[in-house]
C-alpha atoms as a PDB file:
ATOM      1  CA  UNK A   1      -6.608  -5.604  14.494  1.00  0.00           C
ATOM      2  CA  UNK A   2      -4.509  -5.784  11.818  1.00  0.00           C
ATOM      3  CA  UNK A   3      -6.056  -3.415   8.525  1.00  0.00           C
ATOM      4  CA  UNK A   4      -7.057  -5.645   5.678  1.00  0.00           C
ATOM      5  CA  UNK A   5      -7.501  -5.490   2.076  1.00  0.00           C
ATOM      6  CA  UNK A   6     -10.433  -7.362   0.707  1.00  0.00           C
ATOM      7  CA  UNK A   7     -12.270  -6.679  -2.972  1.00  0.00           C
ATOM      8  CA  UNK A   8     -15.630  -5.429  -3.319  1.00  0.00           C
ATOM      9  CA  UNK A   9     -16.824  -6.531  -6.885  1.00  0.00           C
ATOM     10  CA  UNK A  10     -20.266  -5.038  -6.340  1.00  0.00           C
ATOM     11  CA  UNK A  11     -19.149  -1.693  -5.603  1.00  0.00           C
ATOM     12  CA  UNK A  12     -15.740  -2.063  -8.149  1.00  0.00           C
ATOM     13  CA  UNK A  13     -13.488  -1.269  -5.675  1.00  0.00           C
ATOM     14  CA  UNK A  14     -11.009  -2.546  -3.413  1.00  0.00           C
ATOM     15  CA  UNK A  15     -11.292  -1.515   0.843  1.00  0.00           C
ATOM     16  CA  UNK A  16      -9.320  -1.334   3.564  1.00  0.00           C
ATOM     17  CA  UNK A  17     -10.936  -2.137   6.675  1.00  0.00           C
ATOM     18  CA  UNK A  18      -9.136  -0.590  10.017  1.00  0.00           C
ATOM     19  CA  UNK A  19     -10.292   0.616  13.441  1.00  0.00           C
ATOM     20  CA  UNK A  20     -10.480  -1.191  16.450  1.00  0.00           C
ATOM     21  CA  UNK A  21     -12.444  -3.750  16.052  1.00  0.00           C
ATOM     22  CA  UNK A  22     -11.496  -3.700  12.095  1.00  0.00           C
ATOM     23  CA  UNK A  23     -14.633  -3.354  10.444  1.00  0.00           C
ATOM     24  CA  UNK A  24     -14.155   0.664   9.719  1.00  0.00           C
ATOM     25  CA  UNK A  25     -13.845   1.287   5.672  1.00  0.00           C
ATOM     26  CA  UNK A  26     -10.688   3.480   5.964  1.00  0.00           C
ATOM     27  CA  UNK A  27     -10.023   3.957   2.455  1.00  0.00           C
ATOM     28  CA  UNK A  28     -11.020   2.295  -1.177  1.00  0.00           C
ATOM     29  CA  UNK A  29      -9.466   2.111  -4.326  1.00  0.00           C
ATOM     30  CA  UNK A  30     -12.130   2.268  -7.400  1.00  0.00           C
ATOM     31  CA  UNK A  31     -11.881   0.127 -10.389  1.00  0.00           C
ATOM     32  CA  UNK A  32     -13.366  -0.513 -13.713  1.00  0.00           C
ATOM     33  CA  UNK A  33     -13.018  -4.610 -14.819  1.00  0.00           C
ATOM     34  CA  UNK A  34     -13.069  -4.746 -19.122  1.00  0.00           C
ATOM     35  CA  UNK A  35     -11.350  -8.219 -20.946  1.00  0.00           C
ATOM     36  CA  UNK A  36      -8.771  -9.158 -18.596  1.00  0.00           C
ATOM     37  CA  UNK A  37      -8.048  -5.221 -18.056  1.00  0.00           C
ATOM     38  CA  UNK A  38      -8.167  -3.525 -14.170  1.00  0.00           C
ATOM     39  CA  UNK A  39      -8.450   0.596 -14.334  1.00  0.00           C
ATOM     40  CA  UNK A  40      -7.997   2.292 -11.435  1.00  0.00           C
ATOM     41  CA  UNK A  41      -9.403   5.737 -11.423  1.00  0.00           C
ATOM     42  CA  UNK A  42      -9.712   6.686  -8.259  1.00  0.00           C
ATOM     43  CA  UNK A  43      -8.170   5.697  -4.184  1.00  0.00           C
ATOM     44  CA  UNK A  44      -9.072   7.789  -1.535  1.00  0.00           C
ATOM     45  CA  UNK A  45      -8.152   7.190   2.380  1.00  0.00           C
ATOM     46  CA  UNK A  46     -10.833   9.504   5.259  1.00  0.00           C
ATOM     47  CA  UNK A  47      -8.885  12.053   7.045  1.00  0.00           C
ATOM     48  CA  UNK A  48      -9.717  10.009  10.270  1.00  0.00           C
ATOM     49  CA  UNK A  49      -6.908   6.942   9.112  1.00  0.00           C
ATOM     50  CA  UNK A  50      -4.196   9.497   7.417  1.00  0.00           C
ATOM     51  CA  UNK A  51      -1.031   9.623   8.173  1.00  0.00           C
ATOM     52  CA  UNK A  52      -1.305   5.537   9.341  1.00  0.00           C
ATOM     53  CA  UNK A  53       0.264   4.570   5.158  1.00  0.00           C
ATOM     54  CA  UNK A  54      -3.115   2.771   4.418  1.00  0.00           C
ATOM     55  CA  UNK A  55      -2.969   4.260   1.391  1.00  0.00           C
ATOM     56  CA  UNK A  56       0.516   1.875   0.629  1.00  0.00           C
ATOM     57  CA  UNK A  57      -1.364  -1.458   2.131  1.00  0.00           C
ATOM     58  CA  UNK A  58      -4.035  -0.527   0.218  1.00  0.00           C
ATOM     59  CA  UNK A  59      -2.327   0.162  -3.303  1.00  0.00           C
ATOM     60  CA  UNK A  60      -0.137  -2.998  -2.303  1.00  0.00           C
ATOM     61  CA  UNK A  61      -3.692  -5.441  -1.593  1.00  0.00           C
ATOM     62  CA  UNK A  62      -5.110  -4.044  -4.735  1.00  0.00           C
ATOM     63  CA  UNK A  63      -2.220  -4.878  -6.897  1.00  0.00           C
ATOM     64  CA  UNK A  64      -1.318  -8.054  -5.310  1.00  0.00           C
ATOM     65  CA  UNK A  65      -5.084  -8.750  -6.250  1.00  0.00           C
ATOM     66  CA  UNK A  66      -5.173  -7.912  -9.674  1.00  0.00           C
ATOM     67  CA  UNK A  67      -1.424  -9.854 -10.079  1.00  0.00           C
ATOM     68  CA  UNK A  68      -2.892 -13.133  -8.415  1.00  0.00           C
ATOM     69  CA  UNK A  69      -6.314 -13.042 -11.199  1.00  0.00           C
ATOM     70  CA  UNK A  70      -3.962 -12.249 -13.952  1.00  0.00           C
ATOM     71  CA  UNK A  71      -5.089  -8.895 -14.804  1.00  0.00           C
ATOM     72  CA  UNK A  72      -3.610  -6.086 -16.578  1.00  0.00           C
ATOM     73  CA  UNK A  73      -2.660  -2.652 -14.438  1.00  0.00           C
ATOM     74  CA  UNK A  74      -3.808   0.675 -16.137  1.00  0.00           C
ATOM     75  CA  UNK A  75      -3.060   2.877 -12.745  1.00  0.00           C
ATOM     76  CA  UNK A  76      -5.143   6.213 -14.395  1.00  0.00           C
ATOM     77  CA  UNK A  77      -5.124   7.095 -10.485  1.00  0.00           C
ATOM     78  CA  UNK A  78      -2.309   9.412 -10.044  1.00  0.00           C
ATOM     79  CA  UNK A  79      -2.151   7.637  -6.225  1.00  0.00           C
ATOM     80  CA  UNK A  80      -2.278   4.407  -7.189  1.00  0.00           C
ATOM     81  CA  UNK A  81       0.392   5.513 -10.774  1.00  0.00           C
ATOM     82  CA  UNK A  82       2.754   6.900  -8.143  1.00  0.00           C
ATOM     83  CA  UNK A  83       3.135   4.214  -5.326  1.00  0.00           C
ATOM     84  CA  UNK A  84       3.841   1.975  -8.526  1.00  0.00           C
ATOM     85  CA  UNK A  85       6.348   4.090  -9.307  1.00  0.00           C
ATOM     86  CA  UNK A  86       7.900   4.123  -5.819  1.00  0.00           C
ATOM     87  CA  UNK A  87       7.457  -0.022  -6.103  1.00  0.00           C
ATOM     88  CA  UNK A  88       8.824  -1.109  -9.466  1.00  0.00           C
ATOM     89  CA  UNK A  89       8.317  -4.768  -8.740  1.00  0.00           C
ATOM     90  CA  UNK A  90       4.515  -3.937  -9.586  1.00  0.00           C
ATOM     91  CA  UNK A  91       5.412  -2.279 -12.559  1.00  0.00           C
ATOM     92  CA  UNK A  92       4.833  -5.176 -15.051  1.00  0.00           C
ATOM     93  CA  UNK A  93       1.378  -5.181 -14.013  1.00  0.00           C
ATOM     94  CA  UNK A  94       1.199  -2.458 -16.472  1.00  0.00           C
ATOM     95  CA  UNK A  95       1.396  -3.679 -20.285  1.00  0.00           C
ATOM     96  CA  UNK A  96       4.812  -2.640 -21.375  1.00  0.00           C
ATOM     97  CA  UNK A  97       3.121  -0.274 -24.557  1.00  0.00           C
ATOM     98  CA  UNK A  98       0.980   1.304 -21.935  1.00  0.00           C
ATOM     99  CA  UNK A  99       4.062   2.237 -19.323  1.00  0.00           C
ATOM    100  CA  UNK A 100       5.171   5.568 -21.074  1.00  0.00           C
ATOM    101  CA  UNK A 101       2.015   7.087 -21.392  1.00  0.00           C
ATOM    102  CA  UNK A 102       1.588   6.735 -17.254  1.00  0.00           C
ATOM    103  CA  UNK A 103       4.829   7.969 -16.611  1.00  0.00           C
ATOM    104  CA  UNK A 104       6.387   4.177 -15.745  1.00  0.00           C
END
């Protein structure tokens, strides 16, 4: 199966199911939600799925997610503040006073 991103508001975070049958949490991104604001602070992907660029779907989901309910990006992650860096079509997730003190 194909690994998918999905949000998991009760745990503020986003996941990224993999594995054969696809039910396997791979990796998550953690979040904190405040007045139209996302903050990610944390993505981590288990050793067993590196090396696979989970980490990329992941960041991409995450974003995508937080671009479709019209939130703000503040990427204090330095994972999730680097693959926007790599993708600068995301970068105007991040409000445009914020970008220099991330590095974007």
């Amino acid at each position: 199966m194909e690994p998918q991103v999905t949000d998991r508001p009760e745990k503020s975070r986003y996941e990224i199911l993999a594995g054969d049958d696809g039910t396997e949490t791979a990796g998550f991104a953690e979040y904190h939600l405040s007045e139209g604001e996302i903050a990610f602070i944390h993505t981590e992907i288990d050793s067993r799925f590196a090396g696979r660029g989970l980490g990329g779907l992941l960041a991409r989901g995450a974003l995508d997610g937080a671009r479709t309910r019209g939130l703000r990006v503040l990427p204090y992650c330095p994972f999730i503040r680097g693959w926007i860096g790599k993708h600068p079509e995301y970068a105007d997730l991040v409000p445009e006073a914020r970008r220099a003190r991330f590095g974007l």
